[in-house]
Each structure stands twice: as structure tokens, then as C-alpha cells.
PDB file of N, CA and C in Angstrom:
ATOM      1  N   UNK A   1      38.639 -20.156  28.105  1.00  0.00           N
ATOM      2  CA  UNK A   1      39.762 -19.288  27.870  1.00  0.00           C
ATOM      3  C   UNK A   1      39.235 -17.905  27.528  1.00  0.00           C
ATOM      4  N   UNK A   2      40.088 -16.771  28.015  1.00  0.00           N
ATOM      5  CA  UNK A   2      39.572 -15.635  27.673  1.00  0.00           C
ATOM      6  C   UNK A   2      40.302 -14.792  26.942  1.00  0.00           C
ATOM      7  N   UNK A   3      40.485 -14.246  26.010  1.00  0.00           N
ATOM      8  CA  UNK A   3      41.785 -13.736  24.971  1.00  0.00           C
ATOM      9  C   UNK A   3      41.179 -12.020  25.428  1.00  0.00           C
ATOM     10  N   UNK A   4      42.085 -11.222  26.224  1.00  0.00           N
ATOM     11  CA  UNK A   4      41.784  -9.922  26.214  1.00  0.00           C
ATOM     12  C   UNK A   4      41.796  -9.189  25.188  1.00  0.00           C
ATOM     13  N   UNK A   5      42.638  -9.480  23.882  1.00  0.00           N
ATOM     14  CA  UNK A   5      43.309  -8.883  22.894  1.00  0.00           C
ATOM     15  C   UNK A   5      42.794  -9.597  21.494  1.00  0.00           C
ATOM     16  N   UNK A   6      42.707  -9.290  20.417  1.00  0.00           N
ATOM     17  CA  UNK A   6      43.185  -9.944  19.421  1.00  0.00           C
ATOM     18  C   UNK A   6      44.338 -10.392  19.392  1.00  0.00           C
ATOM     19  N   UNK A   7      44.528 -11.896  18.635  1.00  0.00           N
ATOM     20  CA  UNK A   7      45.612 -12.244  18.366  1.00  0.00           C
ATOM     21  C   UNK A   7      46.017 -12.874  17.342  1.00  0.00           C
ATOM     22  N   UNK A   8      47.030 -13.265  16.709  1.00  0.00           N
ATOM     23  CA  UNK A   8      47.694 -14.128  15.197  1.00  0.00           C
ATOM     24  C   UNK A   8      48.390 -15.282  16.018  1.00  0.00           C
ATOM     25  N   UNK A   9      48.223 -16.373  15.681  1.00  0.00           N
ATOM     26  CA  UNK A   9      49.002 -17.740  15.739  1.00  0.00           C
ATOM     27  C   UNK A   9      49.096 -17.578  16.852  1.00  0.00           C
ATOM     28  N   UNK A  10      47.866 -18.184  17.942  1.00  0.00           N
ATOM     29  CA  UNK A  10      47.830 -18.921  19.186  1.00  0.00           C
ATOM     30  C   UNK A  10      48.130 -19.834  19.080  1.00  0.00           C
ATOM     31  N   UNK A  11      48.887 -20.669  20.085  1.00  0.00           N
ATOM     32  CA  UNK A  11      49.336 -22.136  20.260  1.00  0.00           C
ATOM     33  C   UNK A  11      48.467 -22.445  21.721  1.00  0.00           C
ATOM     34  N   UNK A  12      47.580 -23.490  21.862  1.00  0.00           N
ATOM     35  CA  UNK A  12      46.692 -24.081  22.287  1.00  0.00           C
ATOM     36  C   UNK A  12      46.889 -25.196  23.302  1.00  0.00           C
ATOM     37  N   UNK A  13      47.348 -25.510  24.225  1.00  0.00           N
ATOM     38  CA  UNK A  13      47.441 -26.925  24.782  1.00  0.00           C
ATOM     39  C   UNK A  13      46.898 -27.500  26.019  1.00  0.00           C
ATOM     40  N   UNK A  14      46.305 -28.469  25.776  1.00  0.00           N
ATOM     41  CA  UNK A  14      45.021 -29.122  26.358  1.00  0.00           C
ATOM     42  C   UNK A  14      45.341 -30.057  27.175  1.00  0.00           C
ATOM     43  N   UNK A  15      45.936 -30.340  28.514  1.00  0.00           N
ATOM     44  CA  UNK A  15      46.405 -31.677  29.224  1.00  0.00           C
ATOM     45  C   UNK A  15      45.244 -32.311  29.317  1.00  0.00           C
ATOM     46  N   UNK A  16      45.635 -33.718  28.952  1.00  0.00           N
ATOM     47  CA  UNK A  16      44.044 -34.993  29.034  1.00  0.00           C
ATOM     48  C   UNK A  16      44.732 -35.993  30.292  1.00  0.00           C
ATOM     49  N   UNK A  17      43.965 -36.114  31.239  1.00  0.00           N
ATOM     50  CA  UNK A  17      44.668 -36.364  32.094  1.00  0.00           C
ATOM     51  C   UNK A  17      44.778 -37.825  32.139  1.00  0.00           C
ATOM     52  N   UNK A  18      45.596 -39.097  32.877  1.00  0.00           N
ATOM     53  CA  UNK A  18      46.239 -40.208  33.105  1.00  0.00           C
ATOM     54  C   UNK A  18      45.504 -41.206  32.219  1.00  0.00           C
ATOM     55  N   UNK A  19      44.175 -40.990  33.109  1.00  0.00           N
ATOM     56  CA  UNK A  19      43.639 -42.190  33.542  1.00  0.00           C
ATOM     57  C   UNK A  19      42.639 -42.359  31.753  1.00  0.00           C
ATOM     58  N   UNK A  20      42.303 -41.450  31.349  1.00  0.00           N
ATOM     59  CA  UNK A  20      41.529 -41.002  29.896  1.00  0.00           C
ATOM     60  C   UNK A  20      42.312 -41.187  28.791  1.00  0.00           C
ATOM     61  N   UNK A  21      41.259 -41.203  28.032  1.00  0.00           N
ATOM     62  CA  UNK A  21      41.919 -41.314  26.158  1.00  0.00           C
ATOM     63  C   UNK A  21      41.068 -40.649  25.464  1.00  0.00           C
ATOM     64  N   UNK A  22      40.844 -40.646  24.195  1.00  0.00           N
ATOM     65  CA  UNK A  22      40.095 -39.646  23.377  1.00  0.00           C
ATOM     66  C   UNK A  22      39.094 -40.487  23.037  1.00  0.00           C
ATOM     67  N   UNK A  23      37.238 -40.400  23.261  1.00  0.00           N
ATOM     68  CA  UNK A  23      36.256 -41.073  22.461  1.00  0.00           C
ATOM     69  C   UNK A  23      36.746 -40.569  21.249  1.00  0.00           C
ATOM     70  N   UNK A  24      36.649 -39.576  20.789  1.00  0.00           N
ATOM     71  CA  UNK A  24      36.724 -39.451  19.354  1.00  0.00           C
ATOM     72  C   UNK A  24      37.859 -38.037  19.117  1.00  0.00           C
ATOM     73  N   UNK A  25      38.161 -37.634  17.883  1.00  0.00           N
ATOM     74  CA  UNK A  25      39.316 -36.736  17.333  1.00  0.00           C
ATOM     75  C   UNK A  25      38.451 -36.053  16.006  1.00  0.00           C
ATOM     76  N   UNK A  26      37.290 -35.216  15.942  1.00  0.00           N
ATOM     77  CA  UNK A  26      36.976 -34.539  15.333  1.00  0.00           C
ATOM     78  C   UNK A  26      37.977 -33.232  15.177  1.00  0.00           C
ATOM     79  N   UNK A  27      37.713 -33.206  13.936  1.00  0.00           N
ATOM     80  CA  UNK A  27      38.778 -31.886  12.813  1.00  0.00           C
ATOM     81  C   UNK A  27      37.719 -30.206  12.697  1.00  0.00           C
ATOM     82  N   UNK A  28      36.782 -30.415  13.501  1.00  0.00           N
ATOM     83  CA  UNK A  28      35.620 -29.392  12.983  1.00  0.00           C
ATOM     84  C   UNK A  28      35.664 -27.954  13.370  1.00  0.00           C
ATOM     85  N   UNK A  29      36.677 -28.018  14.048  1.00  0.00           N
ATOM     86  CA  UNK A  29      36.641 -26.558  14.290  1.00  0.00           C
ATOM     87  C   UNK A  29      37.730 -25.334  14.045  1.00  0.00           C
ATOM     88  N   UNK A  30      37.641 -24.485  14.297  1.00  0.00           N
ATOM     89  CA  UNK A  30      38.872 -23.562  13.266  1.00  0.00           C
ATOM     90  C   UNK A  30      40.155 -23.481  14.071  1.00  0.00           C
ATOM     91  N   UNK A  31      40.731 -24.295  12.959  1.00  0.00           N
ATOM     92  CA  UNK A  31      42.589 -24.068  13.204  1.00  0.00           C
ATOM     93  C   UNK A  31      42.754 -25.743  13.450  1.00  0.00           C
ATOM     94  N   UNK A  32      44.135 -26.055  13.510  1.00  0.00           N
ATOM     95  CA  UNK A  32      44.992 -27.551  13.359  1.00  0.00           C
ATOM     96  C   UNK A  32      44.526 -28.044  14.930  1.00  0.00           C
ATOM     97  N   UNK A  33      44.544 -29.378  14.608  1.00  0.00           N
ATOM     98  CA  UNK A  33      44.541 -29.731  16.133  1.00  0.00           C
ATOM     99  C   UNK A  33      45.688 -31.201  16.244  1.00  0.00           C
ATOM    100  N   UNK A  34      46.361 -31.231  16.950  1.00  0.00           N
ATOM    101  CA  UNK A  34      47.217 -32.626  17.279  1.00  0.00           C
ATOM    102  C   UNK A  34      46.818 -33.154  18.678  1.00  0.00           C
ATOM    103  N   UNK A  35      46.459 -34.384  18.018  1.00  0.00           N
ATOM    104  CA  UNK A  35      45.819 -35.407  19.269  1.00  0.00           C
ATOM    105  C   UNK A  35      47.239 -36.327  20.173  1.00  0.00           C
ATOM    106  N   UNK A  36      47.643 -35.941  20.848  1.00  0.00           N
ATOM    107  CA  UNK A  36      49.095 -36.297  21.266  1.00  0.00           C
ATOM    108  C   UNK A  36      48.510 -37.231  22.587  1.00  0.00           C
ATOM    109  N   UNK A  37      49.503 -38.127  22.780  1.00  0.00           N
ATOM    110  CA  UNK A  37      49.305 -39.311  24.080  1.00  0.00           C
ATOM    111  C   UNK A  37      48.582 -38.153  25.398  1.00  0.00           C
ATOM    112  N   UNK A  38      49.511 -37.417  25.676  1.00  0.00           N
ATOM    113  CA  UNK A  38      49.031 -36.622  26.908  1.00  0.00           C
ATOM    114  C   UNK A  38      48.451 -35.194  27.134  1.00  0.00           C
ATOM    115  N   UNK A  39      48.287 -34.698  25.381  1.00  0.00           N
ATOM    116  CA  UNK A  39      47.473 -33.563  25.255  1.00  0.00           C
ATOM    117  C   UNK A  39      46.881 -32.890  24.211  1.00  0.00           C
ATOM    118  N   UNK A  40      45.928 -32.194  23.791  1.00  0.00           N
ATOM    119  CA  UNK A  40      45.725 -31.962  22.645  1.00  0.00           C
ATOM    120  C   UNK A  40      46.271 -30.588  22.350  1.00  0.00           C
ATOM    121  N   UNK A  41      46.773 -30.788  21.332  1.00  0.00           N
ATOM    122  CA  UNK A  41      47.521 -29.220  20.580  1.00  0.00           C
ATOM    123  C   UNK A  41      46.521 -28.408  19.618  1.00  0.00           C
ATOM    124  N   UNK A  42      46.574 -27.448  19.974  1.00  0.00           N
ATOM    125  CA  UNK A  42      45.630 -26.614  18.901  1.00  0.00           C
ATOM    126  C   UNK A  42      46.158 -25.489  18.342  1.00  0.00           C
ATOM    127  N   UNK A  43      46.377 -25.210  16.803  1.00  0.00           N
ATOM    128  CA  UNK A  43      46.928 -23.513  16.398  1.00  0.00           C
ATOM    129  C   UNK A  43      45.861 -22.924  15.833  1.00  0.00           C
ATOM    130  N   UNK A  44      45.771 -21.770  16.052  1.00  0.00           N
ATOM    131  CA  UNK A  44      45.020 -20.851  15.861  1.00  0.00           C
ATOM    132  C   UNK A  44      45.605 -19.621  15.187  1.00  0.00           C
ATOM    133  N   UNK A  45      44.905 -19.387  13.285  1.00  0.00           N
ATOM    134  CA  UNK A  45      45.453 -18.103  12.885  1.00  0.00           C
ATOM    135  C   UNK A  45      45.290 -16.949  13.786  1.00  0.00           C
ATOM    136  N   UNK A  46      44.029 -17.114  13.431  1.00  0.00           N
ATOM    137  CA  UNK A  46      43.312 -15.398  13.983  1.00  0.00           C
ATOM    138  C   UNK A  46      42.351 -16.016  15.340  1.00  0.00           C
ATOM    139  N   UNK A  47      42.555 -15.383  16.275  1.00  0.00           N
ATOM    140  CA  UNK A  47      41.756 -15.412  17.345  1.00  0.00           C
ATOM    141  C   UNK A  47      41.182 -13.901  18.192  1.00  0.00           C
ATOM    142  N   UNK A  48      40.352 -13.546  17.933  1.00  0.00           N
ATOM    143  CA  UNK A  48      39.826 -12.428  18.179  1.00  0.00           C
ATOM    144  C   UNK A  48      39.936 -12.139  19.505  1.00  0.00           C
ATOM    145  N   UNK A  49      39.363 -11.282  20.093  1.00  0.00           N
ATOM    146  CA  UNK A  49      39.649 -10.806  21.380  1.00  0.00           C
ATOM    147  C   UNK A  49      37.982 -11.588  21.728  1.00  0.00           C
ATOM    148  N   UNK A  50      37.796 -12.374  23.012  1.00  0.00           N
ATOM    149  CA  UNK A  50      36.410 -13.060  23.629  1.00  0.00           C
ATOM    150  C   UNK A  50      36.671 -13.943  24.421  1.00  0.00           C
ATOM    151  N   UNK A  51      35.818 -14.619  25.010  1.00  0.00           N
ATOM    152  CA  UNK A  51      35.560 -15.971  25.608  1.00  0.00           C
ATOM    153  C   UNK A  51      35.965 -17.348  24.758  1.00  0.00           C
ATOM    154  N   UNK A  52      36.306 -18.488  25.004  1.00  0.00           N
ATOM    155  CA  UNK A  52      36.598 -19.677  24.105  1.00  0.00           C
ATOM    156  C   UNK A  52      36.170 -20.381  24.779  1.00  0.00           C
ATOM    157  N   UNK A  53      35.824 -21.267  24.516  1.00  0.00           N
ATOM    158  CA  UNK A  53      35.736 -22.780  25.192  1.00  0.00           C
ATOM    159  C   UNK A  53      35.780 -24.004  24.206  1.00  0.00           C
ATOM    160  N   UNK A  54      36.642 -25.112  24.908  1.00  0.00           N
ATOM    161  CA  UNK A  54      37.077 -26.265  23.687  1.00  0.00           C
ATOM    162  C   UNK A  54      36.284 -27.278  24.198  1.00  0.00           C
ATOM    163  N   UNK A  55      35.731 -28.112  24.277  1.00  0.00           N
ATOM    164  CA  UNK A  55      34.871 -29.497  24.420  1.00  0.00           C
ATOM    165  C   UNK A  55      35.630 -30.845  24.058  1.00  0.00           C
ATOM    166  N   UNK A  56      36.473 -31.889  24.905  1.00  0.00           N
ATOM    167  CA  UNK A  56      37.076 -32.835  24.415  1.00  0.00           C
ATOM    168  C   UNK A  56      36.321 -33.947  25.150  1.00  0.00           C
ATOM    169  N   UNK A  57      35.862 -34.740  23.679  1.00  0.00           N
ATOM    170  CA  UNK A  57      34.974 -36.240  24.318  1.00  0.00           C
ATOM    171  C   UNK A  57      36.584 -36.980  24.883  1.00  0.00           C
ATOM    172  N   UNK A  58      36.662 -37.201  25.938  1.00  0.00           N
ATOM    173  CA  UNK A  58      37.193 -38.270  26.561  1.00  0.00           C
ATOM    174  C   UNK A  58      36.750 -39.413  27.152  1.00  0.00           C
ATOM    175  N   UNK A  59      37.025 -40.581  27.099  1.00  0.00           N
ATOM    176  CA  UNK A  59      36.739 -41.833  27.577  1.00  0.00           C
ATOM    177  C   UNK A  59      37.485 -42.390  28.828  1.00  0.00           C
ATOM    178  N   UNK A  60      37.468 -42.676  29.888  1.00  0.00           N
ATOM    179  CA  UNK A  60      37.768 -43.111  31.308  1.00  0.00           C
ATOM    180  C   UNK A  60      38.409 -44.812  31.077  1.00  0.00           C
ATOM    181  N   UNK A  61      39.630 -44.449  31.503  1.00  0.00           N
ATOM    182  CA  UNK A  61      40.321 -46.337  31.211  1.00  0.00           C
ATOM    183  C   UNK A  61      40.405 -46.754  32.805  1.00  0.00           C
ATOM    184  N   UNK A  62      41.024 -45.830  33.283  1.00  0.00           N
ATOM    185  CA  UNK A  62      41.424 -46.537  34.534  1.00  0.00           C
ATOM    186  C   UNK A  62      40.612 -45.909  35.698  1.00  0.00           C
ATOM    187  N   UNK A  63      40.090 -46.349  36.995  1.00  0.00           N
ATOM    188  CA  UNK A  63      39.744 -45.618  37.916  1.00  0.00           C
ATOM    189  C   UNK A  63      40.778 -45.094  38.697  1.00  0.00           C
ATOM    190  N   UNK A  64      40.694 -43.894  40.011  1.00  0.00           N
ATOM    191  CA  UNK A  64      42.106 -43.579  40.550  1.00  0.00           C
ATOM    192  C   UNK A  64      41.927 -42.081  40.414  1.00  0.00           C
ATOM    193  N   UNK A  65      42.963 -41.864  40.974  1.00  0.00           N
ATOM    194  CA  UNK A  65      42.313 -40.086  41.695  1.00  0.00           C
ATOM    195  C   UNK A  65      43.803 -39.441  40.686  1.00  0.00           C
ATOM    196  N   UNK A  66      43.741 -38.363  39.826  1.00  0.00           N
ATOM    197  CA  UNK A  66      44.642 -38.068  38.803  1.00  0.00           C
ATOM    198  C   UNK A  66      45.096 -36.703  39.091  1.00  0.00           C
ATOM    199  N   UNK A  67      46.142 -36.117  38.525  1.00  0.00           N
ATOM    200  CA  UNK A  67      46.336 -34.776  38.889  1.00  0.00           C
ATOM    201  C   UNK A  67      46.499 -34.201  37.403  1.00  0.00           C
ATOM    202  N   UNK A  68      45.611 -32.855  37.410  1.00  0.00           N
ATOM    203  CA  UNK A  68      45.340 -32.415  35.966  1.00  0.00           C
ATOM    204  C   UNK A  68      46.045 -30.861  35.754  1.00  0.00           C
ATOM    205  N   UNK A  69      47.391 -31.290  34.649  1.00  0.00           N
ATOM    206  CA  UNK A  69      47.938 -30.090  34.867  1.00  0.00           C
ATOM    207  C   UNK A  69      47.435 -29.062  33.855  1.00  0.00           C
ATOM    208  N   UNK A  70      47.691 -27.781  34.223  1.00  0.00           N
ATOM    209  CA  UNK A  70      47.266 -26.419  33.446  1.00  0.00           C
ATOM    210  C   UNK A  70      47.416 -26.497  31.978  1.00  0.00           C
ATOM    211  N   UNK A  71      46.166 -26.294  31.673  1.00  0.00           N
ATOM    212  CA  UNK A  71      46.090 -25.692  30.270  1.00  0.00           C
ATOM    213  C   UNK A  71      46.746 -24.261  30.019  1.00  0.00           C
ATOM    214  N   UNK A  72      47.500 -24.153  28.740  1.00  0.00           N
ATOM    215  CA  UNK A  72      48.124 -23.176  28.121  1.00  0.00           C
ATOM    216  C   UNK A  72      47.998 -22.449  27.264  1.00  0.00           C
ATOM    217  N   UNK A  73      47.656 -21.089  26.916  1.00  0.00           N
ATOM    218  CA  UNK A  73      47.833 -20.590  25.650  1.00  0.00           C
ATOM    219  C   UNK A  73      48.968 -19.860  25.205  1.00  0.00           C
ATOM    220  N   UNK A  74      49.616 -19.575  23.887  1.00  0.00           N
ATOM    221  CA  UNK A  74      50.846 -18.828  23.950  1.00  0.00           C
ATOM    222  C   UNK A  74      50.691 -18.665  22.663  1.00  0.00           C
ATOM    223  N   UNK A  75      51.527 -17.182  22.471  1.00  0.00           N
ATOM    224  CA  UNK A  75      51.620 -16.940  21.099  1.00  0.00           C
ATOM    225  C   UNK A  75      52.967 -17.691  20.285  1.00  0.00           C
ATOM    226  N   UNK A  76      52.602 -18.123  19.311  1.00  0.00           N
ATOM    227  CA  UNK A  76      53.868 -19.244  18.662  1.00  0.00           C
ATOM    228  C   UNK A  76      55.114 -18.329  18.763  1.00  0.00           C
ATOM    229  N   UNK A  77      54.963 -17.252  18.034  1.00  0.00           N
ATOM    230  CA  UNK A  77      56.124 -16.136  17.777  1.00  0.00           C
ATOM    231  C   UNK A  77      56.605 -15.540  18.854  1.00  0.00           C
ATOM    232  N   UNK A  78      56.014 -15.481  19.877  1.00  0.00           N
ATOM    233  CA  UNK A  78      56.225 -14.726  21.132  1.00  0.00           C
ATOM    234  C   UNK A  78      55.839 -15.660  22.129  1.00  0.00           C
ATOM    235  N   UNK A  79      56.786 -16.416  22.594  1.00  0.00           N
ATOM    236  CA  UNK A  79      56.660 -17.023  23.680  1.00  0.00           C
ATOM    237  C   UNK A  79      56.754 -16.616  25.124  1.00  0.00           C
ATOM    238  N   UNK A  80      56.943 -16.086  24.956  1.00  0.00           N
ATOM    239  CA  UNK A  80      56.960 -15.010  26.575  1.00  0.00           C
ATOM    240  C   UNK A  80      55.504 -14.878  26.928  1.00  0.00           C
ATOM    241  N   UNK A  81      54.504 -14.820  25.738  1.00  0.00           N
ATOM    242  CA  UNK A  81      53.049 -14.090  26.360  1.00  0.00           C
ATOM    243  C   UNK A  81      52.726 -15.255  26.029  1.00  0.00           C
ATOM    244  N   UNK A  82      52.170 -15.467  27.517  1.00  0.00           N
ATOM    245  CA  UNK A  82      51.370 -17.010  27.609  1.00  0.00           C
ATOM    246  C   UNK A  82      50.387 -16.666  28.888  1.00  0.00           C
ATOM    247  N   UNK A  83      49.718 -17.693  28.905  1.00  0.00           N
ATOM    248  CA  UNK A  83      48.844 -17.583  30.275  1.00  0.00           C
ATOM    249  C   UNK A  83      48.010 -19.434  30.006  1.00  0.00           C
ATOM    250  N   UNK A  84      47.681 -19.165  31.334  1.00  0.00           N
ATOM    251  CA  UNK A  84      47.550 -20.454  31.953  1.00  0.00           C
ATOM    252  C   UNK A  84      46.867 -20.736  33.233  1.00  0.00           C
ATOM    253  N   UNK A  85      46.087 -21.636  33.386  1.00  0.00           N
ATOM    254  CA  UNK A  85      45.002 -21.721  34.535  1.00  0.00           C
ATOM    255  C   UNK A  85      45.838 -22.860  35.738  1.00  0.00           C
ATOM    256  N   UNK A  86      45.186 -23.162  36.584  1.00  0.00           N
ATOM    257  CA  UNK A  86      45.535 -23.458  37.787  1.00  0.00           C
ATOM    258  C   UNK A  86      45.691 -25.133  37.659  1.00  0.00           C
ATOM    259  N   UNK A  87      46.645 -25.625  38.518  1.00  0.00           N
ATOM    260  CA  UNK A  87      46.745 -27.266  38.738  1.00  0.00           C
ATOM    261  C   UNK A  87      45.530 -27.828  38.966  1.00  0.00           C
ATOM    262  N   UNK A  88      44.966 -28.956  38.827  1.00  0.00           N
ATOM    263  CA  UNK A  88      43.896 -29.510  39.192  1.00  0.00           C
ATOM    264  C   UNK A  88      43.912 -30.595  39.627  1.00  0.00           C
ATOM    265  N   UNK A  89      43.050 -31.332  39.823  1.00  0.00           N
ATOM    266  CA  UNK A  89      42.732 -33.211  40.714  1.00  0.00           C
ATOM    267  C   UNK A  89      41.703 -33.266  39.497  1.00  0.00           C
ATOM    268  N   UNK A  90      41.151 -34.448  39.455  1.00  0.00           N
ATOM    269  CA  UNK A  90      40.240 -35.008  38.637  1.00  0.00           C
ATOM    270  C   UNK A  90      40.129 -36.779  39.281  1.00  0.00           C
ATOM    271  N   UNK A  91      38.641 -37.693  39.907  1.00  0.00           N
ATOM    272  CA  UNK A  91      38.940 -38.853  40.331  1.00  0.00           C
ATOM    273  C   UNK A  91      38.093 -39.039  39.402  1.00  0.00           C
ATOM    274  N   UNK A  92      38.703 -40.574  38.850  1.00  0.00           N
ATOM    275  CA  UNK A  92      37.639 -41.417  37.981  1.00  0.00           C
ATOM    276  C   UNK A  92      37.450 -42.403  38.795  1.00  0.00           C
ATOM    277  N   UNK A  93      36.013 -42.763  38.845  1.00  0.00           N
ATOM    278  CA  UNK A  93      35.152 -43.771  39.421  1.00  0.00           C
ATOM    279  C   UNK A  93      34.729 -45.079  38.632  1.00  0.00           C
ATOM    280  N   UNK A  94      34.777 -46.426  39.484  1.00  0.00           N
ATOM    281  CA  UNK A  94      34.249 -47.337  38.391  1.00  0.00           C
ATOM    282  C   UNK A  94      32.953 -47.715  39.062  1.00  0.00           C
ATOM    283  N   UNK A  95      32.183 -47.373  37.600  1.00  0.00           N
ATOM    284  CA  UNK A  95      30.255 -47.562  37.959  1.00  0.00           C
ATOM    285  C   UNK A  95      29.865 -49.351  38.353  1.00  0.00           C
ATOM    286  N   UNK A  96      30.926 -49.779  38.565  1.00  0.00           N
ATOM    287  CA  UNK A  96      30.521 -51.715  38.436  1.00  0.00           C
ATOM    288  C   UNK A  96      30.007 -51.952  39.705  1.00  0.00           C
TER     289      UNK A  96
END
């Protein structure tokens, strides 16, 4: 993610796609996070103007070719300013 601007109270949301679940739900990094069935939520006080990147251990349940929708950022208070990346595919394979 790339924040052109500084900002106050980003709202964060992470689609985890079908076929996956969460290895784990670490709390370690700055601001709330909600681990929800189909995505992870993240708020953010202060987010400076830079580059981001989030890291989610996911675990593979089912094999099958998935469609992975856009991640979101938006300001809580101002919902109008949002931005958001492109639809995706994602196939999980079984190693057996």
C-alpha cells in the first residue's frame, strides 16, 4: 500500500481468500486488527505518508482455483477517500 499523504484513522481491509484460514492472528503491529471469516480489518491512528506492507500467515484448506477480491483502504471519517487495488485469481494446489 502506498499512502501519498499523511493520514488519521485509516480503515484497512484485507480479503483472505475461499479456500484459506489464518495460521496464526498476531496483535504486533501498530493499530487494532479484526480477524473476520473473510477478511482482516485493520485501524490505523496515524499513518504517515510511505510505502506499507501487511504479511498474513495463511494456511490452505481446500485446493481449487479462487478469486481474490481488492484490498481497501479508507479513511473512517471520510469515506469517499478510499483506494483500492485490482481483482485477482489465486490457485491452491494439493502437494499429495
Amino acid at each position: 500500500m502506498n499512502a501519498l499523504k499523511d493520514a488519521e484513522y485509516v480503515l484497512i481491509e484485507i480479503p483472505i481468500p475461499a479456500g484459506c484460514t489464518y495460521a496464526d492472528k498476531p496483535q504486533s503491529w501498530n493499530g487494532h486488527k479484526e480477524f473476520l471469516k473473510d477478511k482482516l480489518v485493520i485501524f490505523v491512528e496515524q499513518m504517515p505518508k510511505g510505502k506499507y506492507e501487511y504479511d498474513i500467515d495463511l494456511e490452505p484448506r481446500y485446493s481449487g482455483k479462487y478469486h481474490l477480491n481488492p484490498a481497501k483502504a479508507e479513511l473512517m471519517y471520510f469515506a469517499t477517500f478510499y483506494g483500492r487495488n485490482e481483482m485477482g485469481e489465486i490457485e491452491i494446489k494439493n502437494n499429495n
